[in-house]
PDB file of N, CA and C in Angstrom:
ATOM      1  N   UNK A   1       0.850  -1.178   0.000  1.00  0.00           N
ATOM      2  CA  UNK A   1       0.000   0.000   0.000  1.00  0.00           C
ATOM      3  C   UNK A   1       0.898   1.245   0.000  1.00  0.00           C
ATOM      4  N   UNK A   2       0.309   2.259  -0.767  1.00  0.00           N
ATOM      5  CA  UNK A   2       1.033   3.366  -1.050  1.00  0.00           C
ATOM      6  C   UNK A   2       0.920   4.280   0.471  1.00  0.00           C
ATOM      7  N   UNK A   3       1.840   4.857   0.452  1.00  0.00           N
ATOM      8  CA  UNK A   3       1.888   5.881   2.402  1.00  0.00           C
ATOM      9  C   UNK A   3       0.698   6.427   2.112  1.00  0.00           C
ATOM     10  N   UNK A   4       0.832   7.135   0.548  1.00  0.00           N
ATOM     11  CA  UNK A   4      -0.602   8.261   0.757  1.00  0.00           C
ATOM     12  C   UNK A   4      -1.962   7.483   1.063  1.00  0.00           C
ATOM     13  N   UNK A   5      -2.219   6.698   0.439  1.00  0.00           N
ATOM     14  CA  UNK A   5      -3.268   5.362   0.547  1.00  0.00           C
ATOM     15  C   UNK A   5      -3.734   5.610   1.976  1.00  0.00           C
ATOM     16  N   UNK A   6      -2.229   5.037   2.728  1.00  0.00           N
ATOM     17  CA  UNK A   6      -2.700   4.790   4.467  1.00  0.00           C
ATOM     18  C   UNK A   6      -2.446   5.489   4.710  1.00  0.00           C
ATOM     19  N   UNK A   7      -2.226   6.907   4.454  1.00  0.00           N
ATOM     20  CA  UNK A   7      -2.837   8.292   5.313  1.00  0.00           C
ATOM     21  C   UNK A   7      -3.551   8.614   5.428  1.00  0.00           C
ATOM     22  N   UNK A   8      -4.687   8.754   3.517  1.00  0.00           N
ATOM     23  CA  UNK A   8      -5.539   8.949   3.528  1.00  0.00           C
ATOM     24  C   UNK A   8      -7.020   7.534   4.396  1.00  0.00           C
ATOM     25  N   UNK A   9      -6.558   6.542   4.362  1.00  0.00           N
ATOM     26  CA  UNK A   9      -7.379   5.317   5.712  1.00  0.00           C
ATOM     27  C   UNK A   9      -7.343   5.880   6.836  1.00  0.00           C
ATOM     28  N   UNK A  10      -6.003   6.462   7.422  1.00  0.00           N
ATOM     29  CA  UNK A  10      -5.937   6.649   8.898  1.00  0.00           C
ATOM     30  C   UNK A  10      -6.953   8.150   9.035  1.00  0.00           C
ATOM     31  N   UNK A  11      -6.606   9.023   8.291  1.00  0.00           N
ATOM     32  CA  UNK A  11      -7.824  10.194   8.461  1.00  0.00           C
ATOM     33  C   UNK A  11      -8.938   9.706   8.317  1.00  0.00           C
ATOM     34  N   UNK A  12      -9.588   8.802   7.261  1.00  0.00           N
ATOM     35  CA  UNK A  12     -10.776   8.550   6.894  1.00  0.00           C
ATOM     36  C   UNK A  12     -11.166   7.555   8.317  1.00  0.00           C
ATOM     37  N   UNK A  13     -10.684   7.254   8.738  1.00  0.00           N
ATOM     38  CA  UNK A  13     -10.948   6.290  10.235  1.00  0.00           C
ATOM     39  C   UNK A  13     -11.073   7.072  11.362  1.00  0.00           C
ATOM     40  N   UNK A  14     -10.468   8.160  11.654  1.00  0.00           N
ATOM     41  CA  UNK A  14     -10.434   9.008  12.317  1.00  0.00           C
ATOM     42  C   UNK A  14     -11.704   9.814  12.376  1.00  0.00           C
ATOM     43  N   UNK A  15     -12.261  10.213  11.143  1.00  0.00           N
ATOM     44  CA  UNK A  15     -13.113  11.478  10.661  1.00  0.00           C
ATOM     45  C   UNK A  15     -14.208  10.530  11.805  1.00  0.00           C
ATOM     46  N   UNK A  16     -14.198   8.978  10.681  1.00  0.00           N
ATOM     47  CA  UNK A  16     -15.534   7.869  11.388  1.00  0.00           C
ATOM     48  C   UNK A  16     -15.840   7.862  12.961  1.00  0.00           C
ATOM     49  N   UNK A  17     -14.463   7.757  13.468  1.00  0.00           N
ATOM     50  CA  UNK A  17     -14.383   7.536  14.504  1.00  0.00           C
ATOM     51  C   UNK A  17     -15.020   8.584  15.551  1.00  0.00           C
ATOM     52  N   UNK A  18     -14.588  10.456  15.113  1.00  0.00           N
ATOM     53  CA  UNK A  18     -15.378  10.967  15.891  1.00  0.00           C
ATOM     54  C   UNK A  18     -16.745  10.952  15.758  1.00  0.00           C
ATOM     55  N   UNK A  19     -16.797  11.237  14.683  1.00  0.00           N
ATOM     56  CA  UNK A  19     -18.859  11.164  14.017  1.00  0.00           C
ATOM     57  C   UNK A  19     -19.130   9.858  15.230  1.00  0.00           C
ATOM     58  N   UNK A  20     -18.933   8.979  15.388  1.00  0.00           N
ATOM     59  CA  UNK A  20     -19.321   7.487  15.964  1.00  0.00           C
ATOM     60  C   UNK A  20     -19.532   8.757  17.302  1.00  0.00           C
ATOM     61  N   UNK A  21     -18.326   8.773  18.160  1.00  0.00           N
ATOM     62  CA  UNK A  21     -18.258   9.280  19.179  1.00  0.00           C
ATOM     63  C   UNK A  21     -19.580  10.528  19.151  1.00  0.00           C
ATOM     64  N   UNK A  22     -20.046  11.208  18.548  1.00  0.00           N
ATOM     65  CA  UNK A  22     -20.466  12.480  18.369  1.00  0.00           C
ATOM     66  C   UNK A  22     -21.549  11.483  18.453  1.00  0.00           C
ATOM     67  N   UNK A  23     -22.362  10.749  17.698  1.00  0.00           N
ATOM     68  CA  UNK A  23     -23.224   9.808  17.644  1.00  0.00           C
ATOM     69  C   UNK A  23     -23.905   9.450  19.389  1.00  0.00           C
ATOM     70  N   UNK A  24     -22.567   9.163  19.640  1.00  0.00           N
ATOM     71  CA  UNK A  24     -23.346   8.280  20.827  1.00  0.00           C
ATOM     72  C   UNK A  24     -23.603   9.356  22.005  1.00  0.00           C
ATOM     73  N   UNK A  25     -23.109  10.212  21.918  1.00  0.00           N
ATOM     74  CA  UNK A  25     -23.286  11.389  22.659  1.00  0.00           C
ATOM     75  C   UNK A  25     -24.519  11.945  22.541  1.00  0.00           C
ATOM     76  N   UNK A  26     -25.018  11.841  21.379  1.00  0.00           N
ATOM     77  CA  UNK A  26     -26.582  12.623  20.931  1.00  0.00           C
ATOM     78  C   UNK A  26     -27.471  11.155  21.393  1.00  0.00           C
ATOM     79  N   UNK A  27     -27.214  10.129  20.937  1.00  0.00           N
ATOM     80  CA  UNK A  27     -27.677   9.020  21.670  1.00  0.00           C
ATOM     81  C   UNK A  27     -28.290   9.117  23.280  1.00  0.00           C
ATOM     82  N   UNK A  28     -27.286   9.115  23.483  1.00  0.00           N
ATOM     83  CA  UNK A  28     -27.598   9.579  25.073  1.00  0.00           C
ATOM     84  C   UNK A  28     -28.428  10.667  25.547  1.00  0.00           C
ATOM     85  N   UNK A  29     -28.159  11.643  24.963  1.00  0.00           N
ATOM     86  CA  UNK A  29     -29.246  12.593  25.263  1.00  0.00           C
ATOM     87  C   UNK A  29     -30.186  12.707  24.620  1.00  0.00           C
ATOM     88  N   UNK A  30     -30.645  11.373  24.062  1.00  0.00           N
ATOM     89  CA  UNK A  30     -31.693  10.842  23.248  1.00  0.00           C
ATOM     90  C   UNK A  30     -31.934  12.259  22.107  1.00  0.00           C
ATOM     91  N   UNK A  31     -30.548  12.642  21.552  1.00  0.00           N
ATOM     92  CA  UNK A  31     -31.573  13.481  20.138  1.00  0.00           C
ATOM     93  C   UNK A  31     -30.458  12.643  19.211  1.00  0.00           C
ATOM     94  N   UNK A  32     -31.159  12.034  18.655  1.00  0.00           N
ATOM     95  CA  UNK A  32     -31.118  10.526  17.768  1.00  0.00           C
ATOM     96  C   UNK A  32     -31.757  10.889  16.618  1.00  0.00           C
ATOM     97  N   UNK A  33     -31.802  12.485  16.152  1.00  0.00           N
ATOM     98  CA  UNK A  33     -33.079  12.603  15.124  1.00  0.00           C
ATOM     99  C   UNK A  33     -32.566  12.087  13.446  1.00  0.00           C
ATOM    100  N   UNK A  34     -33.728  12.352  12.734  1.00  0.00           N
ATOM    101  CA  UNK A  34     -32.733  12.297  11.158  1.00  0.00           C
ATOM    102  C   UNK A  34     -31.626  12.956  10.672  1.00  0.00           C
ATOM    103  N   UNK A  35     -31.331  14.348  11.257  1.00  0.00           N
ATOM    104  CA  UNK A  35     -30.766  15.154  10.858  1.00  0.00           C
ATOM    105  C   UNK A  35     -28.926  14.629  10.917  1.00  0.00           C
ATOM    106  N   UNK A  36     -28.811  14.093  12.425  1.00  0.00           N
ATOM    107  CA  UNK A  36     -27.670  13.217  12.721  1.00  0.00           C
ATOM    108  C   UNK A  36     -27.644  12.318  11.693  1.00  0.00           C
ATOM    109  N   UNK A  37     -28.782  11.362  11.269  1.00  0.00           N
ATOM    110  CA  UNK A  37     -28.978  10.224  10.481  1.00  0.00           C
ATOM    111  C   UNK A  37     -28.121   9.872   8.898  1.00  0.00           C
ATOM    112  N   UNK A  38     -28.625  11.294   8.491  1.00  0.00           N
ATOM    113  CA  UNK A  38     -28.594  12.186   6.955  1.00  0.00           C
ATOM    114  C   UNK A  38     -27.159  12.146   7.105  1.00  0.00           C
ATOM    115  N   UNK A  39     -26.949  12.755   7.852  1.00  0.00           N
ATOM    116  CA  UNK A  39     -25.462  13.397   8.219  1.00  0.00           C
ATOM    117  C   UNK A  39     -24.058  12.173   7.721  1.00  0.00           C
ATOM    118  N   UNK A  40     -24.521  11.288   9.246  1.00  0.00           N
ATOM    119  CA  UNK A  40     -23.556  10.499   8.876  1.00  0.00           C
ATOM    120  C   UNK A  40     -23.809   9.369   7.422  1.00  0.00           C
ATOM    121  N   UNK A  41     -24.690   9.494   7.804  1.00  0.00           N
ATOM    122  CA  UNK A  41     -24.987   8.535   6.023  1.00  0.00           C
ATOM    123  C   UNK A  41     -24.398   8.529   5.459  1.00  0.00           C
ATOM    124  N   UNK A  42     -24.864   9.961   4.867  1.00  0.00           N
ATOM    125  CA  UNK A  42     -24.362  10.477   3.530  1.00  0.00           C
ATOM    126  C   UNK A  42     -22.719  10.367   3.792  1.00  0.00           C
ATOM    127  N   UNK A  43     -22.026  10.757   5.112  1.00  0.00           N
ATOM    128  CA  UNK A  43     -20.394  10.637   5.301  1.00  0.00           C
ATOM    129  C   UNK A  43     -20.162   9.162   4.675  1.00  0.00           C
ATOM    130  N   UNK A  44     -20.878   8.487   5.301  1.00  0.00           N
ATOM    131  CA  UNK A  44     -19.895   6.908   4.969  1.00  0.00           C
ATOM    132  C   UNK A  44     -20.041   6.776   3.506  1.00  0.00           C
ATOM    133  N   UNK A  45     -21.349   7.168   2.892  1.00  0.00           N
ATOM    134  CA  UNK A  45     -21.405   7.126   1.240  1.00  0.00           C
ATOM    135  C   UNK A  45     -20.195   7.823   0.464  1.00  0.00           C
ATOM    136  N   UNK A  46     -20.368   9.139   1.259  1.00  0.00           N
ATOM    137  CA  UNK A  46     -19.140  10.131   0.628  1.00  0.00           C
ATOM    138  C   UNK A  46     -17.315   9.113   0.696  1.00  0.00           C
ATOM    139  N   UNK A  47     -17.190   8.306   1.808  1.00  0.00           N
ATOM    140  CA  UNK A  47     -16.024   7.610   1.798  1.00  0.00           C
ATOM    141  C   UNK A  47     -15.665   6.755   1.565  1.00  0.00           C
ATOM    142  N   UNK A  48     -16.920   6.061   1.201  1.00  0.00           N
ATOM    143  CA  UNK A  48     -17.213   4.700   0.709  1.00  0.00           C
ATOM    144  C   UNK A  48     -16.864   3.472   1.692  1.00  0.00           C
ATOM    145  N   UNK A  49     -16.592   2.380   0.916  1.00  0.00           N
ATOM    146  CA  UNK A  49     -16.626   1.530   1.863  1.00  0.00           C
ATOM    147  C   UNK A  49     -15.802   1.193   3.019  1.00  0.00           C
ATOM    148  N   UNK A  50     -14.562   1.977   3.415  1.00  0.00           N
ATOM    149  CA  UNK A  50     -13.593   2.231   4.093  1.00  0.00           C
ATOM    150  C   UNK A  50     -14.127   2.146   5.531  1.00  0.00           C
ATOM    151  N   UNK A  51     -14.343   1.106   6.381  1.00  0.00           N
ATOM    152  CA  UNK A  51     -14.861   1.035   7.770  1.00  0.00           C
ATOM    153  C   UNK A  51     -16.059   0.660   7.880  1.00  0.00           C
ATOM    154  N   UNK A  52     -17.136   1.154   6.803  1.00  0.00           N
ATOM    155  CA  UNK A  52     -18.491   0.971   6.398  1.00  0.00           C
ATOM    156  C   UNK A  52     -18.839  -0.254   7.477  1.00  0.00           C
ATOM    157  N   UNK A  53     -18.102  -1.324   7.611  1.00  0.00           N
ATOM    158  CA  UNK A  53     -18.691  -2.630   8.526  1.00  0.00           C
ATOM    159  C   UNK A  53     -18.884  -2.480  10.312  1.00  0.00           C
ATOM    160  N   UNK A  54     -17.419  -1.893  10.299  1.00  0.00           N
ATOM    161  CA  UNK A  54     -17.119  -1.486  12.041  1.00  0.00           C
ATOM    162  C   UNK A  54     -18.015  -0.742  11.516  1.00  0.00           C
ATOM    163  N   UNK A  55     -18.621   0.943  11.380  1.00  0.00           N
ATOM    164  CA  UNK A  55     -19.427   1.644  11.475  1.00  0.00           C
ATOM    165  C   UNK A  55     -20.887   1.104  11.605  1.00  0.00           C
ATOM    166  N   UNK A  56     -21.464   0.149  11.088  1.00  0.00           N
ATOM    167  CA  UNK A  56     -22.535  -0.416  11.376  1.00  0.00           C
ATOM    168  C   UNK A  56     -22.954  -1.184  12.264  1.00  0.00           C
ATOM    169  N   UNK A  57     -21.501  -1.748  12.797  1.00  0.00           N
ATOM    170  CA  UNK A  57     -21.843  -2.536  13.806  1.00  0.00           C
ATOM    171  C   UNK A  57     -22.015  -1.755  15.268  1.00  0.00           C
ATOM    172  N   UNK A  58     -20.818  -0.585  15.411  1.00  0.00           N
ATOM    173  CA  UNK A  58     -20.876   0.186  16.029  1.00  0.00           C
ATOM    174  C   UNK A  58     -22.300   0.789  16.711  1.00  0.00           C
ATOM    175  N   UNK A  59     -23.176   1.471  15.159  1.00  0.00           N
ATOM    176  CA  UNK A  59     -24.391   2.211  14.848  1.00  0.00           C
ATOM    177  C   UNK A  59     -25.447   0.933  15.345  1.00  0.00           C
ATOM    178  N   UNK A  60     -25.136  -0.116  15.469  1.00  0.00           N
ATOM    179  CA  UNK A  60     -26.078  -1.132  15.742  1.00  0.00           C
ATOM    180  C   UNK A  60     -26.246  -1.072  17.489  1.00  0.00           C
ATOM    181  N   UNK A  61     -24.718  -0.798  18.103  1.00  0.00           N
ATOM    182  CA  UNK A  61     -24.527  -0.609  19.521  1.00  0.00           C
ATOM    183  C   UNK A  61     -25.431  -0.065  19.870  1.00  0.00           C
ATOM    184  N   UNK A  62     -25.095   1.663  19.043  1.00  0.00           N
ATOM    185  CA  UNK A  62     -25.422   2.615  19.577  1.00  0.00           C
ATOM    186  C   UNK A  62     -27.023   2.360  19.644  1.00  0.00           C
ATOM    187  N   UNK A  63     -27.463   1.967  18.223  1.00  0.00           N
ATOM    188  CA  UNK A  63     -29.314   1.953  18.231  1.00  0.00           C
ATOM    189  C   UNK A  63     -29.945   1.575  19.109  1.00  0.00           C
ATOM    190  N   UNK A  64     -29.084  -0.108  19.534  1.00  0.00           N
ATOM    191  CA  UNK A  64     -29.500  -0.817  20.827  1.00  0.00           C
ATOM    192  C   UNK A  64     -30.144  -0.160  22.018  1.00  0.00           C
ATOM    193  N   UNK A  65     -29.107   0.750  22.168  1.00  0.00           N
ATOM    194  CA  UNK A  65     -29.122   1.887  23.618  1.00  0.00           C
ATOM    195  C   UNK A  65     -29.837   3.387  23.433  1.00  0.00           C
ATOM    196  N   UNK A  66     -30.081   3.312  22.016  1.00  0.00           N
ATOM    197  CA  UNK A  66     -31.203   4.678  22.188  1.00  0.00           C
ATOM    198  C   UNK A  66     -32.569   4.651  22.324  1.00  0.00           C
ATOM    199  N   UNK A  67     -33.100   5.412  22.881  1.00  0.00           N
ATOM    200  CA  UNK A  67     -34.513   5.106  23.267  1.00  0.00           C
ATOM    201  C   UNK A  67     -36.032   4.412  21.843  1.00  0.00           C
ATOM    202  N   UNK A  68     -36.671   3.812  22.894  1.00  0.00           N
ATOM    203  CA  UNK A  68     -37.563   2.437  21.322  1.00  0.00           C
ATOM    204  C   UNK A  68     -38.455   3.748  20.103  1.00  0.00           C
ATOM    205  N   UNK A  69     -38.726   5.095  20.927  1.00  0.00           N
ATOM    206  CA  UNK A  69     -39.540   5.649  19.995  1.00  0.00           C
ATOM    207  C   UNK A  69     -38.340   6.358  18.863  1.00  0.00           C
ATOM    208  N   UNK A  70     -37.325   6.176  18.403  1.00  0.00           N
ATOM    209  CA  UNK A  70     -36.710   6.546  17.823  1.00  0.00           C
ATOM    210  C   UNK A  70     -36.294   5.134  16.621  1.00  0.00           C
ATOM    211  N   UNK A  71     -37.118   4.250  16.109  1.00  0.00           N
ATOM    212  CA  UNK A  71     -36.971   2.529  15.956  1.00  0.00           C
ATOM    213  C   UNK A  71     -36.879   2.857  14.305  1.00  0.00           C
ATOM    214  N   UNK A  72     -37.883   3.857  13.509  1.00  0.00           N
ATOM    215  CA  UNK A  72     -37.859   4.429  12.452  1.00  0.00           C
ATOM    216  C   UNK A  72     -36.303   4.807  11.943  1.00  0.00           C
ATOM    217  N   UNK A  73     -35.761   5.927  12.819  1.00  0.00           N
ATOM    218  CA  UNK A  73     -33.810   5.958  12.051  1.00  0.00           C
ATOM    219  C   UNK A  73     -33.587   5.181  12.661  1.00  0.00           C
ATOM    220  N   UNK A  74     -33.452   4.330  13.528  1.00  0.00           N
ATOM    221  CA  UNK A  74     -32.465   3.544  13.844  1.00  0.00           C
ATOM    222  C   UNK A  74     -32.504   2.685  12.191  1.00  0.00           C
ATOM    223  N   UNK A  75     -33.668   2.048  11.660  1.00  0.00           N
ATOM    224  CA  UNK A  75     -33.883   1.116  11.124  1.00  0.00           C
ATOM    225  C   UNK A  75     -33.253   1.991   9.910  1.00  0.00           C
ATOM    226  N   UNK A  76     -33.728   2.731   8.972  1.00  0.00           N
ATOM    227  CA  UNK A  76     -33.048   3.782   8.109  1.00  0.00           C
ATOM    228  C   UNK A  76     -32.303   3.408   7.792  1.00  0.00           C
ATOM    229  N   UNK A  77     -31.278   3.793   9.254  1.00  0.00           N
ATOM    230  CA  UNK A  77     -29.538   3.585   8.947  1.00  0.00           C
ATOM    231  C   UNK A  77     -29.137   2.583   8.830  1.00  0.00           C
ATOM    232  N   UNK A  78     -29.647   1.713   9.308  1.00  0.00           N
ATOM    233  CA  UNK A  78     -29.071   0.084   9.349  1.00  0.00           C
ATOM    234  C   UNK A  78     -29.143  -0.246   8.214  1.00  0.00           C
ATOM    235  N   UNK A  79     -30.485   0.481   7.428  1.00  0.00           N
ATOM    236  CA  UNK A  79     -30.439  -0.382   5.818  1.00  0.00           C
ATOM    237  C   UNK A  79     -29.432   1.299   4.800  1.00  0.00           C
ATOM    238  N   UNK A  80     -29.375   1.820   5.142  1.00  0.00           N
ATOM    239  CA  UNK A  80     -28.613   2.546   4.041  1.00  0.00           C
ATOM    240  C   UNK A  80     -27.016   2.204   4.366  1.00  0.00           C
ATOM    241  N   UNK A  81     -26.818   1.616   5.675  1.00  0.00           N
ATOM    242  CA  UNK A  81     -25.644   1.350   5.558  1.00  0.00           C
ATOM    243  C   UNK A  81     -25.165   0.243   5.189  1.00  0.00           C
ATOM    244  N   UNK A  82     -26.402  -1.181   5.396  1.00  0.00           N
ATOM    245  CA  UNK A  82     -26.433  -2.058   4.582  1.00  0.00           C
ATOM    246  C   UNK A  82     -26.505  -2.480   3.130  1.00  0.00           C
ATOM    247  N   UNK A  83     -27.036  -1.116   2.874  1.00  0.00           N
ATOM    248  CA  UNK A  83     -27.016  -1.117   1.588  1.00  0.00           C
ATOM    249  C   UNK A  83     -25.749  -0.708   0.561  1.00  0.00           C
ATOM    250  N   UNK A  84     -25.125   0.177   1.179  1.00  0.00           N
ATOM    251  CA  UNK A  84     -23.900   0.732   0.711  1.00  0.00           C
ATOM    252  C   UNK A  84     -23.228  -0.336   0.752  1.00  0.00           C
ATOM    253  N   UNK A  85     -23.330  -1.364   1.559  1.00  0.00           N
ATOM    254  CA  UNK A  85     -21.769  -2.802   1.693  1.00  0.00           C
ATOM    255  C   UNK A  85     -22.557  -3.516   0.583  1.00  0.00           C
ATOM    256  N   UNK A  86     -23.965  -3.914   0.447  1.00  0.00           N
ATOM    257  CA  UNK A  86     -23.668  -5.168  -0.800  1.00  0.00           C
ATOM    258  C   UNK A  86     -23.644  -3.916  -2.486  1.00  0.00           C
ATOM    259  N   UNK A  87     -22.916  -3.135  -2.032  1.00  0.00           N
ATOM    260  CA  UNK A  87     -22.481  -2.071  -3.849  1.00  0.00           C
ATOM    261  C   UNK A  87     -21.040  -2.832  -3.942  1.00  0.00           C
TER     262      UNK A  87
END
């Protein structure tokens, strides 16, 4: 692998990594809305498949633990991010 390659992985893991963190933080204070949803979506689309798996499984954590009237995005994301892995 080229350095630039795994520079550009280690930022692109990084970027994921806070969004995740930022995620579970709004989680918690149960604002779980679409707007977060959209957000990161569209990020993992924009980077493609680079983490796409940890990120879902992660987003699966997080859904677990956010409150049940929020079941609509949870579900959303699970399939747009599922959907992005079988491209």
């Amino acid at each position: 692998m080229k350095v630039e390659e795994n520079w550009q992985r280690i930022e692109a893991t990084r970027i994921v990594n806070r969004w995740i963190r930022e995620g579970e933080a709004a989680a918690l204070k149960g604002d779980f809305g679409p707007d977060w949803l959209v957000q990161l979506g569209g990020t993992l689309i924009e980077r493609g498949k680079m983490g796409a798996e940890t990120c879902r499984m992660r987003l699966a954590h997080i859904a677990d633990d956010a409150r049940p009237e929020r079941d609509a995005e949870r579900a959303w994301l699970v399939e747009r991010i599922e959907q992005e892995l079988r491209q």
